[in-house]
N, C-alpha and C. Protein backbone atom coordinates (compact mmCIF):
# COMPACT_ATOMS: atom_id res chain seq x y z
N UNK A 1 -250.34 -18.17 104.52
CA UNK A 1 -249.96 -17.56 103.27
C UNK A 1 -248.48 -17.17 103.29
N UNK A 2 -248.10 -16.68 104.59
CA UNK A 2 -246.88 -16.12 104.45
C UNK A 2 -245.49 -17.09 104.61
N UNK A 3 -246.12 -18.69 105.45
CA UNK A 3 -245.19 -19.75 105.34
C UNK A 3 -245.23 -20.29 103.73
N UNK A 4 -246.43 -20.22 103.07
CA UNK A 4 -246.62 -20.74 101.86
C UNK A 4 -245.55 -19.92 100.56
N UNK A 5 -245.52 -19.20 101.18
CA UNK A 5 -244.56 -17.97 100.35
C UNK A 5 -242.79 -18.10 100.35
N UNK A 6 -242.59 -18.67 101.74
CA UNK A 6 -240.86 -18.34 102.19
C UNK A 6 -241.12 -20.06 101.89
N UNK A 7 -241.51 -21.07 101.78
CA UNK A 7 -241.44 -21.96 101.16
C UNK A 7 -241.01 -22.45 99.99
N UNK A 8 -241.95 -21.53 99.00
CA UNK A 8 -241.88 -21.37 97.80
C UNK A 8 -240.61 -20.84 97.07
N UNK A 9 -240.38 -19.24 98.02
CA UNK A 9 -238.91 -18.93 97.84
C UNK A 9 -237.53 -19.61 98.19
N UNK A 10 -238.15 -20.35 99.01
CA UNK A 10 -236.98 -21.63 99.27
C UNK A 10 -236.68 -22.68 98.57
N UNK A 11 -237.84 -23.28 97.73
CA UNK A 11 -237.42 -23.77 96.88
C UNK A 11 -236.97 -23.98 95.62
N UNK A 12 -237.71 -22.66 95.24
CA UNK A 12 -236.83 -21.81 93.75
C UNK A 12 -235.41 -21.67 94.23
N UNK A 13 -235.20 -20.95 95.37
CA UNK A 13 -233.56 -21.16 95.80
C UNK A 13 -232.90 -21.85 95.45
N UNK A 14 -233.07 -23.20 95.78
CA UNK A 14 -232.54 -24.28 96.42
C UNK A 14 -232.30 -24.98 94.54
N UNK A 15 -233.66 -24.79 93.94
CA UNK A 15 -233.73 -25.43 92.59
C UNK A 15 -232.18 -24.42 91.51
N UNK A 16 -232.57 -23.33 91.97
CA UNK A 16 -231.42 -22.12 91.66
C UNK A 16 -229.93 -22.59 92.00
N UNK A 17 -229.65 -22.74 92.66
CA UNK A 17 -227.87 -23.47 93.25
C UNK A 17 -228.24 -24.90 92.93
N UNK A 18 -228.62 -25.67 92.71
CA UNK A 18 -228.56 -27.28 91.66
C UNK A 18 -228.44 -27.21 90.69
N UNK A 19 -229.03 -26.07 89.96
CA UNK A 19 -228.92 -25.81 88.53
C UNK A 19 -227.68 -24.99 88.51
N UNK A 20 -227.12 -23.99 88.99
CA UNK A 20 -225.59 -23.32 89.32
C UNK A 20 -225.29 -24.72 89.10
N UNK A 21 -224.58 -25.14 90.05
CA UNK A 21 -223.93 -26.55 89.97
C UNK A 21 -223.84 -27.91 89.35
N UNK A 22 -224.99 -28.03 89.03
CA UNK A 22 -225.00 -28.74 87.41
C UNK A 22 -224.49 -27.97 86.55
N UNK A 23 -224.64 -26.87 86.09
CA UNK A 23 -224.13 -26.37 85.15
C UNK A 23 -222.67 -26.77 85.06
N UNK A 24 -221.94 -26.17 86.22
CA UNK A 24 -220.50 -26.44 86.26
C UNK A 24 -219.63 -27.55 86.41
N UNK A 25 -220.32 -28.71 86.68
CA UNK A 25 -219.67 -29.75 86.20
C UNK A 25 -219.73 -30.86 84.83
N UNK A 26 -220.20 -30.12 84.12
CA UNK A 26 -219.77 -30.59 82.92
C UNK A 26 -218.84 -30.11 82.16
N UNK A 27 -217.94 -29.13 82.30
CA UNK A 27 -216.69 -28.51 81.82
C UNK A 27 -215.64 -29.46 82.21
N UNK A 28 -215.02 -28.87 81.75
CA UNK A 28 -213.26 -29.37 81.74
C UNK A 28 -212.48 -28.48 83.31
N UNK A 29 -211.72 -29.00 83.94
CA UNK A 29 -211.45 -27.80 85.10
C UNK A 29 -210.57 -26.93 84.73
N UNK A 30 -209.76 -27.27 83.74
CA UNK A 30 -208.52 -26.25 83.02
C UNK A 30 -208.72 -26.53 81.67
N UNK A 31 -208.84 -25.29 80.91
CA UNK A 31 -208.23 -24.97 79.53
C UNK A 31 -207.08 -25.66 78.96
N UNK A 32 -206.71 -26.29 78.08
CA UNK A 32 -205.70 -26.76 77.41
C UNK A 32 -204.61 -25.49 77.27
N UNK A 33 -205.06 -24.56 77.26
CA UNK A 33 -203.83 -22.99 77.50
C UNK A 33 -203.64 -22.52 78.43
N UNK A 34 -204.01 -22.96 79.89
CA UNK A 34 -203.93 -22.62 81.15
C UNK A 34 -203.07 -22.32 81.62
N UNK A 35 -202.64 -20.79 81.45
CA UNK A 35 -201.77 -19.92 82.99
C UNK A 35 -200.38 -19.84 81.02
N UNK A 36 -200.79 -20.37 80.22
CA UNK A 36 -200.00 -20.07 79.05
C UNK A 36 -199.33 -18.65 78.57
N UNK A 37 -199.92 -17.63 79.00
CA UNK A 37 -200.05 -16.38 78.58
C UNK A 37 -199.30 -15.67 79.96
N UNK A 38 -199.69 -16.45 81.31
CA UNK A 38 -198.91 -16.33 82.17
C UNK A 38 -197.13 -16.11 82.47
N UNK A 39 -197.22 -17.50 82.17
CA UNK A 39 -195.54 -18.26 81.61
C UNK A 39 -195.00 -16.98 80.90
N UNK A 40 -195.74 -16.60 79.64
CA UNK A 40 -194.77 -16.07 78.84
C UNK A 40 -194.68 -14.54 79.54
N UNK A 41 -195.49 -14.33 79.80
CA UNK A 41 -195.07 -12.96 80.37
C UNK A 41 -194.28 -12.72 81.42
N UNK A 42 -194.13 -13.76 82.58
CA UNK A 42 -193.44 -14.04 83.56
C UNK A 42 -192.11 -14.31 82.67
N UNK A 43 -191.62 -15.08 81.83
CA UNK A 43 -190.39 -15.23 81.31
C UNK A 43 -189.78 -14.09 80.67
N UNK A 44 -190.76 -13.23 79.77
CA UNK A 44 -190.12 -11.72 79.35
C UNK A 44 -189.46 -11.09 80.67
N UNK A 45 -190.75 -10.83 81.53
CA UNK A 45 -190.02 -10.46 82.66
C UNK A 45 -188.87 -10.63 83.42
N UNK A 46 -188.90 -11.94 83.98
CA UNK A 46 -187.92 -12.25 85.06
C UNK A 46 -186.93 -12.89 84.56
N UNK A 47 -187.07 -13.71 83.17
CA UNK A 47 -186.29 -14.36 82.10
C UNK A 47 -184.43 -14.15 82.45
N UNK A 48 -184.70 -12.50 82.53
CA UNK A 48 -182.94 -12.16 82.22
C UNK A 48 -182.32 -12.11 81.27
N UNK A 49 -183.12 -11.97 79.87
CA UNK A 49 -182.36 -11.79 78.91
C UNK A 49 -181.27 -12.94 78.52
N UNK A 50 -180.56 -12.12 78.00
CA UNK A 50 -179.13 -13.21 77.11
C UNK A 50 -178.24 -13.45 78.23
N UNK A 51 -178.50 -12.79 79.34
CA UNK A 51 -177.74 -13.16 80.66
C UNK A 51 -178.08 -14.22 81.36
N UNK A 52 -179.54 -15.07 80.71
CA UNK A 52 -180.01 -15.81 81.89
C UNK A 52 -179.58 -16.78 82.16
N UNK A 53 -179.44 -17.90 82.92
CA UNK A 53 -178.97 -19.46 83.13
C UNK A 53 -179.72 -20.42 83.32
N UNK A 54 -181.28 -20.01 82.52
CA UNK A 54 -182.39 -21.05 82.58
C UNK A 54 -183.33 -20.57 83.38
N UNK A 55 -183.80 -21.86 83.46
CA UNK A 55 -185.58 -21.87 84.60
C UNK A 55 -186.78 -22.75 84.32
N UNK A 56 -187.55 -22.90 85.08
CA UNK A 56 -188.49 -24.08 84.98
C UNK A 56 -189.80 -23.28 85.88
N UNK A 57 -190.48 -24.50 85.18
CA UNK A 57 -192.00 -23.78 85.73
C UNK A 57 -193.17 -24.76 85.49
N UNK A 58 -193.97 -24.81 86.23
CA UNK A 58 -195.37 -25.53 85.47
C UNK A 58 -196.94 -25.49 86.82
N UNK A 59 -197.22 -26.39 86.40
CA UNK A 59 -198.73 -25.91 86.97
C UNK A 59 -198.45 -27.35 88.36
N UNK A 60 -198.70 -27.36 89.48
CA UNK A 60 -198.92 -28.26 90.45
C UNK A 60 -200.19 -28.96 90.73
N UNK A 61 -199.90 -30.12 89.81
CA UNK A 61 -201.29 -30.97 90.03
C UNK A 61 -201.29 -32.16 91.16
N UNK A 62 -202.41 -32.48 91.47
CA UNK A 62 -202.80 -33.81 92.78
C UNK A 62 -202.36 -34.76 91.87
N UNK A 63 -201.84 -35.49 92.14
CA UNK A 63 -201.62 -37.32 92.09
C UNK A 63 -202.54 -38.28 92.90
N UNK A 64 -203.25 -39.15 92.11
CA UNK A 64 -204.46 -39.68 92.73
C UNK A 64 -203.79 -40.26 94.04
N UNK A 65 -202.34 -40.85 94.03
CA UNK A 65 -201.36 -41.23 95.17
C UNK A 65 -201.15 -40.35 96.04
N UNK A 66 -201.41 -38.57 95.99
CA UNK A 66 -200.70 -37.78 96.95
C UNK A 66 -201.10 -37.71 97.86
N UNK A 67 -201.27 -37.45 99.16
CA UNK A 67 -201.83 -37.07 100.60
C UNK A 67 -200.91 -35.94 101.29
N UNK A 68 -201.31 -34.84 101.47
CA UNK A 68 -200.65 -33.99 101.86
C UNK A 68 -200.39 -33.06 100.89
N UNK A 69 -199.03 -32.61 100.72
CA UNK A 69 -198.56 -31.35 100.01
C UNK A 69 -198.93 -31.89 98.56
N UNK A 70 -198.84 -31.00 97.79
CA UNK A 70 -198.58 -31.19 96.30
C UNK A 70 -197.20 -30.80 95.88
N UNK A 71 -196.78 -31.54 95.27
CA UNK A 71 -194.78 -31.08 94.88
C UNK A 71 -195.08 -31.17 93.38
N UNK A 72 -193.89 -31.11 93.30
CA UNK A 72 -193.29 -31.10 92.10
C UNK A 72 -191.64 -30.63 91.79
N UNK A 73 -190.91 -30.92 90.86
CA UNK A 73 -189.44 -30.36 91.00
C UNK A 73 -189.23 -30.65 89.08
N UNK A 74 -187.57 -29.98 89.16
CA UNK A 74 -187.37 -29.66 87.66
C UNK A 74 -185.96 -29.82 88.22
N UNK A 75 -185.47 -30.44 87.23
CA UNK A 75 -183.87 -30.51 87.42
C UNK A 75 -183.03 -29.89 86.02
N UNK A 76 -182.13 -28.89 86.56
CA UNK A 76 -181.68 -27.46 85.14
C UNK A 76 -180.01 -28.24 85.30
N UNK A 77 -180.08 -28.91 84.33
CA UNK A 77 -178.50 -29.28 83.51
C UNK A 77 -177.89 -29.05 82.66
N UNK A 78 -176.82 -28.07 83.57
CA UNK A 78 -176.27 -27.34 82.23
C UNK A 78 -174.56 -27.08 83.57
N UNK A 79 -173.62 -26.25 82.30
CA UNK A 79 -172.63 -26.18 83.10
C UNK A 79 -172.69 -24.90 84.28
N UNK A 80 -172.93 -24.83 85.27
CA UNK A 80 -173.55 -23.49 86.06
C UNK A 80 -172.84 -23.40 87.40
N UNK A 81 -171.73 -22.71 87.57
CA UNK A 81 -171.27 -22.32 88.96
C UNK A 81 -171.01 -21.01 89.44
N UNK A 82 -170.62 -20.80 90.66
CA UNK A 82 -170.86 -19.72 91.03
C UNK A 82 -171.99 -18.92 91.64
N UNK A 83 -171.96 -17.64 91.78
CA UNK A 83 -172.91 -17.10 92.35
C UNK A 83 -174.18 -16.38 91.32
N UNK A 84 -175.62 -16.50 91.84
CA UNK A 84 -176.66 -16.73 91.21
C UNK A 84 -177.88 -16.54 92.13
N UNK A 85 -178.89 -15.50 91.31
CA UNK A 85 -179.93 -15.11 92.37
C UNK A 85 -180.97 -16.60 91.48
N UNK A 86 -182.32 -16.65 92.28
CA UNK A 86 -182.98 -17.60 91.56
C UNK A 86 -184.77 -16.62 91.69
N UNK A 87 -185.02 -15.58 90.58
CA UNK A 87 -186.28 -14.82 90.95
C UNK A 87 -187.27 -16.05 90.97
N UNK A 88 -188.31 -15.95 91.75
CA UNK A 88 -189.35 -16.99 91.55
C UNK A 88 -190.87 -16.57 91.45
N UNK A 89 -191.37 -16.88 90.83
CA UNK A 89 -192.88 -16.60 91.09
C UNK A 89 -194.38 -17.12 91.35
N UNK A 90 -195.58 -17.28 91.53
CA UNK A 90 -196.84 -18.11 91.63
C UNK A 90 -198.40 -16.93 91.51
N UNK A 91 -199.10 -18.25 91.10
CA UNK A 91 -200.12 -17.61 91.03
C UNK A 91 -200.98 -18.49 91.06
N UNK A 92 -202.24 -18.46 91.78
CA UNK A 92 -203.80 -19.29 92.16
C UNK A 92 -203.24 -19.83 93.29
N UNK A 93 -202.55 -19.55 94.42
CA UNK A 93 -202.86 -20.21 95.40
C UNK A 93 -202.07 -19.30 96.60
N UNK A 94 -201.75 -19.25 97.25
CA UNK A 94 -201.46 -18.20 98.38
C UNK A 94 -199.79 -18.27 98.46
N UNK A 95 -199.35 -19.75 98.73
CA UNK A 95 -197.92 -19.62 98.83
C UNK A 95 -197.07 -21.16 98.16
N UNK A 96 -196.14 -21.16 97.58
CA UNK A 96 -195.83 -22.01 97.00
C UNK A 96 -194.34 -21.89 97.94
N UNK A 97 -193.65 -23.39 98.53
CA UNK A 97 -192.30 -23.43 98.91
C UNK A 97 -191.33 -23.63 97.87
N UNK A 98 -190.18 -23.41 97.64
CA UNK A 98 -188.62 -23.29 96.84
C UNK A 98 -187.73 -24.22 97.51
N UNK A 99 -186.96 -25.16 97.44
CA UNK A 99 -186.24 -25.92 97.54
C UNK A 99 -185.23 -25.62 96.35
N UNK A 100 -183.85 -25.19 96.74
CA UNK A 100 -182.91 -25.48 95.89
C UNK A 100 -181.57 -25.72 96.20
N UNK A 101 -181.31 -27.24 95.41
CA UNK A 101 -180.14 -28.17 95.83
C UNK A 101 -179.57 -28.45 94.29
N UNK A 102 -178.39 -28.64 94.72
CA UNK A 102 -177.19 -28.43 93.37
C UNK A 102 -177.18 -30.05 93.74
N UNK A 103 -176.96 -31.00 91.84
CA UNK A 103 -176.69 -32.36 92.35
C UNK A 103 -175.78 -32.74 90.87
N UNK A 104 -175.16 -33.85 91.46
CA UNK A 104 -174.80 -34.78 90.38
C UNK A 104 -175.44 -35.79 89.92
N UNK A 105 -174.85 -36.07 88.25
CA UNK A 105 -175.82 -36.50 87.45
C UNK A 105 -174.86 -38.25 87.07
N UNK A 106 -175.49 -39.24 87.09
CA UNK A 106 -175.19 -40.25 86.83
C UNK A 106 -175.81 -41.09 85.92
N UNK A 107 -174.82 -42.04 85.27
CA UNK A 107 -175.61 -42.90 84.49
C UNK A 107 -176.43 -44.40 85.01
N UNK A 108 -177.67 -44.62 84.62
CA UNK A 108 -178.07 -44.98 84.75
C UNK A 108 -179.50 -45.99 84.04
N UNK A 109 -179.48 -47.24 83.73
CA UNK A 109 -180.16 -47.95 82.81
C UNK A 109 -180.38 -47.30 81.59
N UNK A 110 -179.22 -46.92 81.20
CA UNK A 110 -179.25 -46.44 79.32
C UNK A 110 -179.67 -44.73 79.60
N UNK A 111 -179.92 -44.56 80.69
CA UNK A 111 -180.18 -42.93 81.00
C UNK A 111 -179.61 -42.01 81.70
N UNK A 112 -179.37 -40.62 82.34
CA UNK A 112 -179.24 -40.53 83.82
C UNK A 112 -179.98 -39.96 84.56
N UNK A 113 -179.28 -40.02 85.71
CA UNK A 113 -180.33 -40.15 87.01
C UNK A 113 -179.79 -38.78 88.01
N UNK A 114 -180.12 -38.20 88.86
CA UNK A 114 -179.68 -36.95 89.59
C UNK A 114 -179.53 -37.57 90.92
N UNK A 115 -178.30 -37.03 91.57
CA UNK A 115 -178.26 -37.46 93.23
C UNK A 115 -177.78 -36.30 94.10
N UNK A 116 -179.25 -35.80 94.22
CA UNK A 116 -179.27 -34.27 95.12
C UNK A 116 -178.28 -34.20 96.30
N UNK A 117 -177.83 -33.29 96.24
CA UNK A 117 -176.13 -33.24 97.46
C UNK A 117 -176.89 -31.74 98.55
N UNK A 118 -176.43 -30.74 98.63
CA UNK A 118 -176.65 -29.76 99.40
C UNK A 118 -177.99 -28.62 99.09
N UNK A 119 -178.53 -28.74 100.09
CA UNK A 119 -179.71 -27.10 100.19
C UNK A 119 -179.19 -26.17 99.79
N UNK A 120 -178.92 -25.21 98.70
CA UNK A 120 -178.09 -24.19 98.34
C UNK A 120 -179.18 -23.05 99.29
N UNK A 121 -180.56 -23.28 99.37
CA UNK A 121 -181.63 -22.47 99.83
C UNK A 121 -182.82 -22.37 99.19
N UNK A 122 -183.54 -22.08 100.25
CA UNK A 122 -185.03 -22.51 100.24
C UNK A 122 -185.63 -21.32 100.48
N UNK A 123 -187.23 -21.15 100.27
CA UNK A 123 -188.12 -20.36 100.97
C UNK A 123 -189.15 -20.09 100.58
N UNK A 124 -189.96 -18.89 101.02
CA UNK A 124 -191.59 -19.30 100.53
C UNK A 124 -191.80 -18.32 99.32
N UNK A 125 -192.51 -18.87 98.30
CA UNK A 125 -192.87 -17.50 97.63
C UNK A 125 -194.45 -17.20 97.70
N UNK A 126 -194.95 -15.93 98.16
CA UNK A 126 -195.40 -15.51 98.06
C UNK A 126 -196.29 -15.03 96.93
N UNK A 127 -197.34 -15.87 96.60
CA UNK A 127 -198.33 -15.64 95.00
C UNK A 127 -198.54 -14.23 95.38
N UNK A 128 -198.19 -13.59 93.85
CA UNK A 128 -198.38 -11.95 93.59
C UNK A 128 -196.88 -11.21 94.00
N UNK A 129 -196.36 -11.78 94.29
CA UNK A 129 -194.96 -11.19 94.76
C UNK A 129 -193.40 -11.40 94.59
N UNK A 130 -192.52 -11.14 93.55
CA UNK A 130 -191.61 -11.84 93.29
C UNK A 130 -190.66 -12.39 94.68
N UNK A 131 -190.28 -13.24 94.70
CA UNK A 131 -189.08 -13.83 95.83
C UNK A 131 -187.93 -13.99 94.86
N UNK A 132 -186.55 -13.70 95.24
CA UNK A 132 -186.00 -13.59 95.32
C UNK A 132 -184.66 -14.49 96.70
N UNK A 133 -184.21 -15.66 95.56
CA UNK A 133 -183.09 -16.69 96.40
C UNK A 133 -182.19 -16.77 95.67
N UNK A 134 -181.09 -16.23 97.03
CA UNK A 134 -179.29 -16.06 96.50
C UNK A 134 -178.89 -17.59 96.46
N UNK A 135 -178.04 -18.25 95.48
CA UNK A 135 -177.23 -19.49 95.63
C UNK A 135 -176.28 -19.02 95.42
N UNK A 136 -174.87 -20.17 95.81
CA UNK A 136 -174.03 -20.29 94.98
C UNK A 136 -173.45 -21.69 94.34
N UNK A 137 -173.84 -21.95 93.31
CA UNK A 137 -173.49 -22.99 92.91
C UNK A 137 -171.82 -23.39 92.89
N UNK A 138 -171.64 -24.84 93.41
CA UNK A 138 -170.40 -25.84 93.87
C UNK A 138 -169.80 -25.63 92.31
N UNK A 139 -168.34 -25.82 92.09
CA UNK A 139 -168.10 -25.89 90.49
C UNK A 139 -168.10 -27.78 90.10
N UNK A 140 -168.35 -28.31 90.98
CA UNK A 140 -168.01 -29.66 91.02
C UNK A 140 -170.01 -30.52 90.56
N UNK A 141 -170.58 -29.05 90.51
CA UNK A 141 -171.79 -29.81 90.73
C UNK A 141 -172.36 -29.63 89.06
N UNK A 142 -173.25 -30.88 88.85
CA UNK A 142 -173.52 -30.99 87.52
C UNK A 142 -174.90 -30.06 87.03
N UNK A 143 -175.49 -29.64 88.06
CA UNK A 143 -176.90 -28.49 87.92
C UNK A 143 -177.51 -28.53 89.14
N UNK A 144 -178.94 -27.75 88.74
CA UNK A 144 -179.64 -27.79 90.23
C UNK A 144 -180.90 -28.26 89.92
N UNK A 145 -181.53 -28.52 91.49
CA UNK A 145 -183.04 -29.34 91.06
C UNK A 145 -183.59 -28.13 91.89
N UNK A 146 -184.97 -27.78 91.24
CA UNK A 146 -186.11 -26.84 92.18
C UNK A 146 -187.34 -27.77 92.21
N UNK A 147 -187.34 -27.88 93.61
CA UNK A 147 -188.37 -28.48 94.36
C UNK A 147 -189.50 -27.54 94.69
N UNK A 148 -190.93 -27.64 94.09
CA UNK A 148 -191.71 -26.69 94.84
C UNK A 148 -192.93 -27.60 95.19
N UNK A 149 -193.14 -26.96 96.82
CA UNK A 149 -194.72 -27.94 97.35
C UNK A 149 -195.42 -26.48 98.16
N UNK A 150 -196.79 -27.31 97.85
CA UNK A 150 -197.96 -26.08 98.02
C UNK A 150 -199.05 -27.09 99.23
N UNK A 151 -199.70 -26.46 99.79
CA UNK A 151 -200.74 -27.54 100.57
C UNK A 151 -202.12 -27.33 99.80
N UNK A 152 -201.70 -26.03 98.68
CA UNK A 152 -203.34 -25.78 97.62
C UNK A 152 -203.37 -27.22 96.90
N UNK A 153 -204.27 -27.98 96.97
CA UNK A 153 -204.77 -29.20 96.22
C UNK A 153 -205.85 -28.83 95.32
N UNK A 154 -206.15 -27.76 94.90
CA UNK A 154 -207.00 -27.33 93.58
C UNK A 154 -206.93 -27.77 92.00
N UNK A 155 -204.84 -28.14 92.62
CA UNK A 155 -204.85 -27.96 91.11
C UNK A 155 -204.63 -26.47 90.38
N UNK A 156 -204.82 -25.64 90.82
CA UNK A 156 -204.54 -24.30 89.99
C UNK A 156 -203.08 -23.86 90.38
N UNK A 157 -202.55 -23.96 91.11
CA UNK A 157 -201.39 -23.34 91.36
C UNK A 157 -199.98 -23.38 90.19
N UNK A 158 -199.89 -22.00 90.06
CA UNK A 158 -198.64 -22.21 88.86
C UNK A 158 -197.21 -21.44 89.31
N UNK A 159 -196.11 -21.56 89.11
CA UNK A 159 -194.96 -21.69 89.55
C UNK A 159 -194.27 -21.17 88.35
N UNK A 160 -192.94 -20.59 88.45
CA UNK A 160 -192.05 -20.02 87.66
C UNK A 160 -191.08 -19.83 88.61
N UNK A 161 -189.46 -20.09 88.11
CA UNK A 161 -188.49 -19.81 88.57
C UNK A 161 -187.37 -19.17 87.62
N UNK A 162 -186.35 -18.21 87.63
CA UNK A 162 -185.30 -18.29 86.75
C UNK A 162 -184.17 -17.93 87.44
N UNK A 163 -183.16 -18.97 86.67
CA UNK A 163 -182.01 -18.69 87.49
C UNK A 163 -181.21 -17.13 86.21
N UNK A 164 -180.68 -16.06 87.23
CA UNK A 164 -180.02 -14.72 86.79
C UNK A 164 -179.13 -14.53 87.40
N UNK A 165 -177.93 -13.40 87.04
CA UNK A 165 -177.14 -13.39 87.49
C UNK A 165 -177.41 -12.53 89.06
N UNK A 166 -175.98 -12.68 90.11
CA UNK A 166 -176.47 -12.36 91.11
C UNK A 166 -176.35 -10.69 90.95
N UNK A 167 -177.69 -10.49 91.33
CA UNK A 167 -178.25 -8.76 91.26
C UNK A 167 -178.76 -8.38 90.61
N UNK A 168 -178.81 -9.08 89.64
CA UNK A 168 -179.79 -8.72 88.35
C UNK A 168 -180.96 -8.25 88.59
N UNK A 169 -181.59 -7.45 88.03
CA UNK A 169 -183.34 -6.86 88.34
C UNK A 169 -184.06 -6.83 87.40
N UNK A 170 -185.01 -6.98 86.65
CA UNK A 170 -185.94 -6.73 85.66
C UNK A 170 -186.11 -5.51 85.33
């Protein structure tokens, strides 16, 4: 009676987490507004006002091609030299890396094209925690590219950077 019992409860269990899990794959894995409400509040914030010199941001998705890290980068063209903090931020995944290199911009098949020159500086940011990276941009250089790679392959990981002046604080 009493194997007939932990049986029984085992398989209501078991029927219990198939049905969990059916359930959940018939959704979508992200919202069409995903981390949207995020962005904007992160940009009030760390934005910088009428002082700012841009910024980029977006969500880090797998490429059916990727193996390894997940990247992604944004290249900010505009006229920008001198000295310049770069606040950064993340969220859904533990740590996102910063890559930032100042490059020139060339023409190329009716378009142009970027040819990354020097590491101005790099480092980790910390999801939940602003980071904070000093550059100084070359006057010779046409903008900068931010490179960010994560080893989270979820798919959830979201990213924000802005370039402010150097010292600036929220």
């Amino acid at each position: 009676m009493l194997k007939t019992r932990r049986r029984l409860l085992s398989a209501i269990a078991a029927t219990g987490v198939m049905l969990t899990l059916t359930g959940c794959s018939g959704h979508d894995a992200f919202p069409k507004d995903y981390g949207h409400a995020w962005f904007d509040r992160m940009s009030s914030l760390l934005g910088g006002g009428e002082s700012a010199a841009g910024g980029a941001g977006g969500q880090l998705l797998v490429d059916d091609d990727e193996r390894g890290a997940v990247t992604g980068s944004a290249a900010l063209e505009y006229d920008l030299s001198g000295p310049y903090d770069v606040l950064a931020v993340c969220r859904s995944t533990a740590i996102v890396h910063l890559t930032i290199r100042d490059f020139t911009a060339r023409k190329e098949h009716g378009g142009e094209s970027t040819n990354p020159r020097s590491v101005l500086d790099e480092g980790d940011i910390v999801c939940g925690a602003t980071t904070r990276l000093s550059i100084t941009v070359p006057a010779d250089a046409d903008g900068i590219v931010l490179d960010v790679s994560t080893a989270d392959r979820s798919g959830r990981a979201l990213w924000d950077a802005f370039v402010v002046p150097r010292g600036w604080t929220p």
